[in-house]
N, C-alpha and C. Protein backbone atom coordinates (compact mmCIF):
# COMPACT_ATOMS: atom_id res chain seq x y z
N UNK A 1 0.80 -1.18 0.00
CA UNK A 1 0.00 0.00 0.00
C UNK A 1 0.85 1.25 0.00
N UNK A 2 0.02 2.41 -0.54
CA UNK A 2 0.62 3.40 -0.85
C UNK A 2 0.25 4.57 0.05
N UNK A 3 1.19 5.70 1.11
CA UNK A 3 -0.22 6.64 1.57
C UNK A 3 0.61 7.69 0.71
N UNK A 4 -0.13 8.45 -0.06
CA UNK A 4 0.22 9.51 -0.50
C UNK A 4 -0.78 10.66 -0.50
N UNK A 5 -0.35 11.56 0.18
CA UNK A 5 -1.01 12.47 0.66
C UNK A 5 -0.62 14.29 0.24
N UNK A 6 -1.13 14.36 -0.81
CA UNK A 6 -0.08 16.00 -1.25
C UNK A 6 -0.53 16.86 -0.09
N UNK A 7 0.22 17.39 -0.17
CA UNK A 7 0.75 18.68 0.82
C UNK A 7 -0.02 19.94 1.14
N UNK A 8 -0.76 20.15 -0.19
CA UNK A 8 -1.81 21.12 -0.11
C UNK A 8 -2.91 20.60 0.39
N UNK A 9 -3.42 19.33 0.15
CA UNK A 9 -4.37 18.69 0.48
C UNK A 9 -4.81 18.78 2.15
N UNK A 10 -3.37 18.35 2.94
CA UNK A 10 -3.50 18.11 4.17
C UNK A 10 -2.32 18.13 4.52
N UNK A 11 -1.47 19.56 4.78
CA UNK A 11 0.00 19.65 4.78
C UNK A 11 -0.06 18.91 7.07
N UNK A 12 -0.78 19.10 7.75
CA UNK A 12 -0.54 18.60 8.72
C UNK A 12 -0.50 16.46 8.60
N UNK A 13 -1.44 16.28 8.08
CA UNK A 13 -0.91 14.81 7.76
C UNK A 13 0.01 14.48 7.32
N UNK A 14 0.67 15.19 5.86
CA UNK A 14 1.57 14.85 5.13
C UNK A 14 2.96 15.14 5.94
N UNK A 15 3.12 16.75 6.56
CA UNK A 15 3.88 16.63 7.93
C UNK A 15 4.64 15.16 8.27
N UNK A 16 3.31 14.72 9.09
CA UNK A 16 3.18 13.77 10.50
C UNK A 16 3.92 12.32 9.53
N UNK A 17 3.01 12.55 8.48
CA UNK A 17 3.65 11.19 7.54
C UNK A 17 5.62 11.00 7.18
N UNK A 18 6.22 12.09 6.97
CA UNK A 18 7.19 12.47 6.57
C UNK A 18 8.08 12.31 7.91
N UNK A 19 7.26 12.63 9.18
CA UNK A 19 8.41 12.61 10.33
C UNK A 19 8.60 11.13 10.46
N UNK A 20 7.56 10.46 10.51
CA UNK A 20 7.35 8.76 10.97
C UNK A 20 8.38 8.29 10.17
N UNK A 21 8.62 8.80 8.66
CA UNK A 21 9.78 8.36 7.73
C UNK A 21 10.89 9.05 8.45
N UNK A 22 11.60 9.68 9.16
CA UNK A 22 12.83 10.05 9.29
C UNK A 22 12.64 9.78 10.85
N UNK A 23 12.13 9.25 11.47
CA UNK A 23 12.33 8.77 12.96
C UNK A 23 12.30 7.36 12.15
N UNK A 24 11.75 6.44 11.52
CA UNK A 24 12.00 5.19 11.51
C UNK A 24 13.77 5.02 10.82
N UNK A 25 13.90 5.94 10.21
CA UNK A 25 15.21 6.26 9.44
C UNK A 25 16.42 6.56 10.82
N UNK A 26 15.81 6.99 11.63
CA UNK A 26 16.65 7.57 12.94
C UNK A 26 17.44 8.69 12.30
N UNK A 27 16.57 9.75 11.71
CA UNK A 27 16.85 10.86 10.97
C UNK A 27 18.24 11.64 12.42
N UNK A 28 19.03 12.50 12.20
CA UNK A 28 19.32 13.02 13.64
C UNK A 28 18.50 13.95 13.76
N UNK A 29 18.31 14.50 15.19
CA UNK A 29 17.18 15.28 15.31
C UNK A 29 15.82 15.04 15.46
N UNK A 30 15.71 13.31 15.11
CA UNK A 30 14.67 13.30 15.66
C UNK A 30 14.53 11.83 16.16
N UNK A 31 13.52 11.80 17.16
CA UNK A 31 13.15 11.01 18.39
C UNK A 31 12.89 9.57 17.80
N UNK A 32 13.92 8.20 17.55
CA UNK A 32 13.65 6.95 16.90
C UNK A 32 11.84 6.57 17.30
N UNK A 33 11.19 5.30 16.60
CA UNK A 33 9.99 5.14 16.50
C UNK A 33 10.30 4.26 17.78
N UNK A 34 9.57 3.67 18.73
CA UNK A 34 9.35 3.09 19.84
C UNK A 34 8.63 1.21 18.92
N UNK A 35 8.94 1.00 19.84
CA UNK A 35 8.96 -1.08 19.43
C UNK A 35 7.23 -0.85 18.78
N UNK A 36 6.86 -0.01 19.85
CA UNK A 36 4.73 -0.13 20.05
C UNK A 36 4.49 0.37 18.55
N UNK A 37 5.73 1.84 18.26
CA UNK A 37 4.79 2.69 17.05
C UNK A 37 4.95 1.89 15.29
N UNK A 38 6.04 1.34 15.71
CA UNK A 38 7.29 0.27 14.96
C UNK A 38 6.03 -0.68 14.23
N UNK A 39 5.53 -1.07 15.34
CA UNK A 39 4.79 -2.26 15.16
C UNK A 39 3.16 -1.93 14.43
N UNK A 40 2.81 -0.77 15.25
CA UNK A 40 0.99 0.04 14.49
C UNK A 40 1.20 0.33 13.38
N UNK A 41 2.72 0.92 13.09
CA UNK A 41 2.41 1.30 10.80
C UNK A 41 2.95 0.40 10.35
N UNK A 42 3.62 -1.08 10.74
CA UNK A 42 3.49 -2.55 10.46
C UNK A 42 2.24 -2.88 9.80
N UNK A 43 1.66 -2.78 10.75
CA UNK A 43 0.33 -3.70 10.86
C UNK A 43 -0.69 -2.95 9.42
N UNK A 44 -0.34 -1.62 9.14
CA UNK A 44 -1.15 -0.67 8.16
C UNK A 44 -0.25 -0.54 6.98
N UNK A 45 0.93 -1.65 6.87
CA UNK A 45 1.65 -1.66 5.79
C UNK A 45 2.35 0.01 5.83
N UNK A 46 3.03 0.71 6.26
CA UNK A 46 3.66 1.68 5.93
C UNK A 46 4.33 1.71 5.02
N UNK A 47 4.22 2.86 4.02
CA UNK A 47 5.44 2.85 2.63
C UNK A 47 6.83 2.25 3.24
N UNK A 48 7.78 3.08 3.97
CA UNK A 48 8.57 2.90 4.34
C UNK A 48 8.50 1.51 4.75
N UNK A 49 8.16 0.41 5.05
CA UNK A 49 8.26 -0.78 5.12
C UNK A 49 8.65 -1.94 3.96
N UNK A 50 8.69 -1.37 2.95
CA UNK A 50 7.96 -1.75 1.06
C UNK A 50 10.03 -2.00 0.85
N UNK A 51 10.24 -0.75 1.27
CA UNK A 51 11.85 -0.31 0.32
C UNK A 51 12.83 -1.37 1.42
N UNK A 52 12.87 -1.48 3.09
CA UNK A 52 13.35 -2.23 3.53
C UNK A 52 12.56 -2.62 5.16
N UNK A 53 12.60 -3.98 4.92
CA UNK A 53 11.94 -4.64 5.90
C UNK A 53 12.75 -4.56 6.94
N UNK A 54 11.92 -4.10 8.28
CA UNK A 54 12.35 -3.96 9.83
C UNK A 54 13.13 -5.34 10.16
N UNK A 55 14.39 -5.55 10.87
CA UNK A 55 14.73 -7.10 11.49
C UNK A 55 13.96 -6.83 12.73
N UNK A 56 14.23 -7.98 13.34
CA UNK A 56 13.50 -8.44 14.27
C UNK A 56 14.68 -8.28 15.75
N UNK A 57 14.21 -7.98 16.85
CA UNK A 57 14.99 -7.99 17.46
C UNK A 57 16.22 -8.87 17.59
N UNK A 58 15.78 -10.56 17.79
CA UNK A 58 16.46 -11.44 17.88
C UNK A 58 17.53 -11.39 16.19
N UNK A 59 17.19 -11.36 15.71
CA UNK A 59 17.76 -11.37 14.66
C UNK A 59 18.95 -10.26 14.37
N UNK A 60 18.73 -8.97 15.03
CA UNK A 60 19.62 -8.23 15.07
C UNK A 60 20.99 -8.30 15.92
N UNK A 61 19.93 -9.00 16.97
CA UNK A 61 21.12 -9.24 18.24
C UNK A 61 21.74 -10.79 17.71
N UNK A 62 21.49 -11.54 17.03
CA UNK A 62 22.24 -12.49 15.93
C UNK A 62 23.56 -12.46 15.48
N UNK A 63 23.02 -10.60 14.57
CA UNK A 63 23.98 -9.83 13.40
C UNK A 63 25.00 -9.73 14.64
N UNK A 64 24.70 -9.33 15.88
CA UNK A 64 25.52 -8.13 16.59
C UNK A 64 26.66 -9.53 17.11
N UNK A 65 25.84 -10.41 17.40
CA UNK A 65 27.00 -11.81 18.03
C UNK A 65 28.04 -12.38 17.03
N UNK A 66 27.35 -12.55 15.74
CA UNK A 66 28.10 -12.75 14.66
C UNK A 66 29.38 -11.49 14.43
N UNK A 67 28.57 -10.54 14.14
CA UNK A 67 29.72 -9.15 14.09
C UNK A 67 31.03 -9.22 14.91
N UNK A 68 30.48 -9.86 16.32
CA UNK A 68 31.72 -9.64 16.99
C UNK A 68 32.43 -10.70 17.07
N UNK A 69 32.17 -11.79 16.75
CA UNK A 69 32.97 -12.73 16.54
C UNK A 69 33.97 -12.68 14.87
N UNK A 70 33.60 -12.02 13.85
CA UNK A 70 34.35 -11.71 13.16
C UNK A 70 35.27 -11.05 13.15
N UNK A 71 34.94 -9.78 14.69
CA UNK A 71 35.82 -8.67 14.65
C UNK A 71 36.35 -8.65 15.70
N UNK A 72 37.16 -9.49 16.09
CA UNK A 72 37.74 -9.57 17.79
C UNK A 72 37.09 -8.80 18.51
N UNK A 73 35.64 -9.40 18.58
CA UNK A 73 34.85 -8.87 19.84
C UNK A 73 34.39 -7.47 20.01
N UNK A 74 34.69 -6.92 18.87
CA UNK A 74 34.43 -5.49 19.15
C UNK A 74 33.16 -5.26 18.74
N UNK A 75 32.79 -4.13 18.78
CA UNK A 75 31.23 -3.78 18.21
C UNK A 75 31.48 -2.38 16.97
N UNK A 76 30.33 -2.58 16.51
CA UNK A 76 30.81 -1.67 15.35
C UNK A 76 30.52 -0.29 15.85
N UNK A 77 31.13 0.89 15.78
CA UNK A 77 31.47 1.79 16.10
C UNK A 77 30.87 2.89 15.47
N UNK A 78 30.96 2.80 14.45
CA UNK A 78 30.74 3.92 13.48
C UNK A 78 29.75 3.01 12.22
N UNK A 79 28.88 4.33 11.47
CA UNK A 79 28.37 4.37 10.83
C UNK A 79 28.86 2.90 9.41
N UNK A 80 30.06 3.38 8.88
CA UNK A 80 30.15 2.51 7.92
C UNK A 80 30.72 1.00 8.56
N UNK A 81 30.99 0.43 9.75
CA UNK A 81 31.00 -0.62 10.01
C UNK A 81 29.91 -1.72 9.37
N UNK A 82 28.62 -0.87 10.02
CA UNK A 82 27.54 -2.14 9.15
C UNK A 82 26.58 -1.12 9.72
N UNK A 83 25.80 -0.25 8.82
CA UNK A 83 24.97 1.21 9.27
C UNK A 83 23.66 0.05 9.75
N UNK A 84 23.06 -0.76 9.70
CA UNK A 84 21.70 -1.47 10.08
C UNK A 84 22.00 -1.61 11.52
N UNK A 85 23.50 -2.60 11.86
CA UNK A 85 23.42 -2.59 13.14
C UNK A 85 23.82 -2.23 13.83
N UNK A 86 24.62 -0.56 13.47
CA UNK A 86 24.96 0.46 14.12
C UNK A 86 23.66 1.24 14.81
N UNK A 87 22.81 1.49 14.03
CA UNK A 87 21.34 2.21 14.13
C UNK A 87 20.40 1.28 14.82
N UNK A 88 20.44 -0.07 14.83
CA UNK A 88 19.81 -0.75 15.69
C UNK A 88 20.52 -0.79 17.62
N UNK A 89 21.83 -1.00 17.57
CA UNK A 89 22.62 -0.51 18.30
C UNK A 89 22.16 0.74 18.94
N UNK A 90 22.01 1.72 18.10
CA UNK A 90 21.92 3.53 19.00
C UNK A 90 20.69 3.17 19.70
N UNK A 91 19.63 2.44 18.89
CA UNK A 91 18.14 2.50 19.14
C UNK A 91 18.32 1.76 20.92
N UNK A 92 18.45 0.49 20.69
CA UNK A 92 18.75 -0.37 21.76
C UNK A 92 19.15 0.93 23.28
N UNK A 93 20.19 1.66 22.75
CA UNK A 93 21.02 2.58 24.11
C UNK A 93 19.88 3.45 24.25
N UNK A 94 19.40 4.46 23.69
CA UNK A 94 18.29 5.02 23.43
C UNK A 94 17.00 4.31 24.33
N UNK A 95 16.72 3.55 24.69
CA UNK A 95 15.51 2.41 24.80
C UNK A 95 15.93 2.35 26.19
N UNK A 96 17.11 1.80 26.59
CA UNK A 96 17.38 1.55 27.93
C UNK A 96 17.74 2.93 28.74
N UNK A 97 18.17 3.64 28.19
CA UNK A 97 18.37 5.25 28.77
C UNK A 97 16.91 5.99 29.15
N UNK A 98 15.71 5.59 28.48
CA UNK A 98 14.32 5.93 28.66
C UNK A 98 14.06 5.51 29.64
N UNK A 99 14.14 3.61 29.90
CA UNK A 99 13.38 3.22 30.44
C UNK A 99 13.92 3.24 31.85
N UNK A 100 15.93 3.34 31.90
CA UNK A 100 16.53 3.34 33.04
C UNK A 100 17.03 4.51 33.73
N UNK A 101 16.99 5.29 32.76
CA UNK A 101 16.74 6.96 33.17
C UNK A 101 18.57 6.85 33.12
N UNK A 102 19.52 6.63 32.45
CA UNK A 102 20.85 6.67 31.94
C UNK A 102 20.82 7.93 31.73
């Protein structure tokens, strides 16, 4: 599915639509999508879902065990190490800093 929504039409939807794309992107500047919101424009097929499919937690934390066993244990650091599970990584610190007040 497609939402396309021009701008003149309903520039506050189209807005709201555009941020959900650069928080699922972990745009900087703005606030990553939460597991709950991740999961509601799942369920409604979001564009952004179409171009690349979300991993799954377990599956990331997979990449991240594998990663470090390739790389004497280290974790990837920076952006061009492996940008999916760098950004899954920030999200993760992000998540526990909310919930543990870090």
């Amino acid at each position: 599915g497609h939402i396309r929504v021009p701008k003149k039409n309903n520039s506050s939807l189209y807005n709201w639509i555009d941020s959900q794309g650069k928080r699922y992107k972990e745009t900087k500047g703005h606030k990553p999508l939460s597991e709950e919101e991740l999961e509601l424009l799942e369920q409604i097929d979001f564009p952004f879902f179409e171009k690349q499919s979300r991993m799954t937690w377990s599956g990331m934390f997979s990449d991240l065990v594998k990663y470090q066993k390739e790389n004497d244990r280290r974790l990837p650091t920076s952006h061009k190490d492996d940008p999916d599970l760098n950004r899954w990584m920030r999200h993760q610190r992000s998540r526990m800093r909310s919930v543990y007040g870090y």
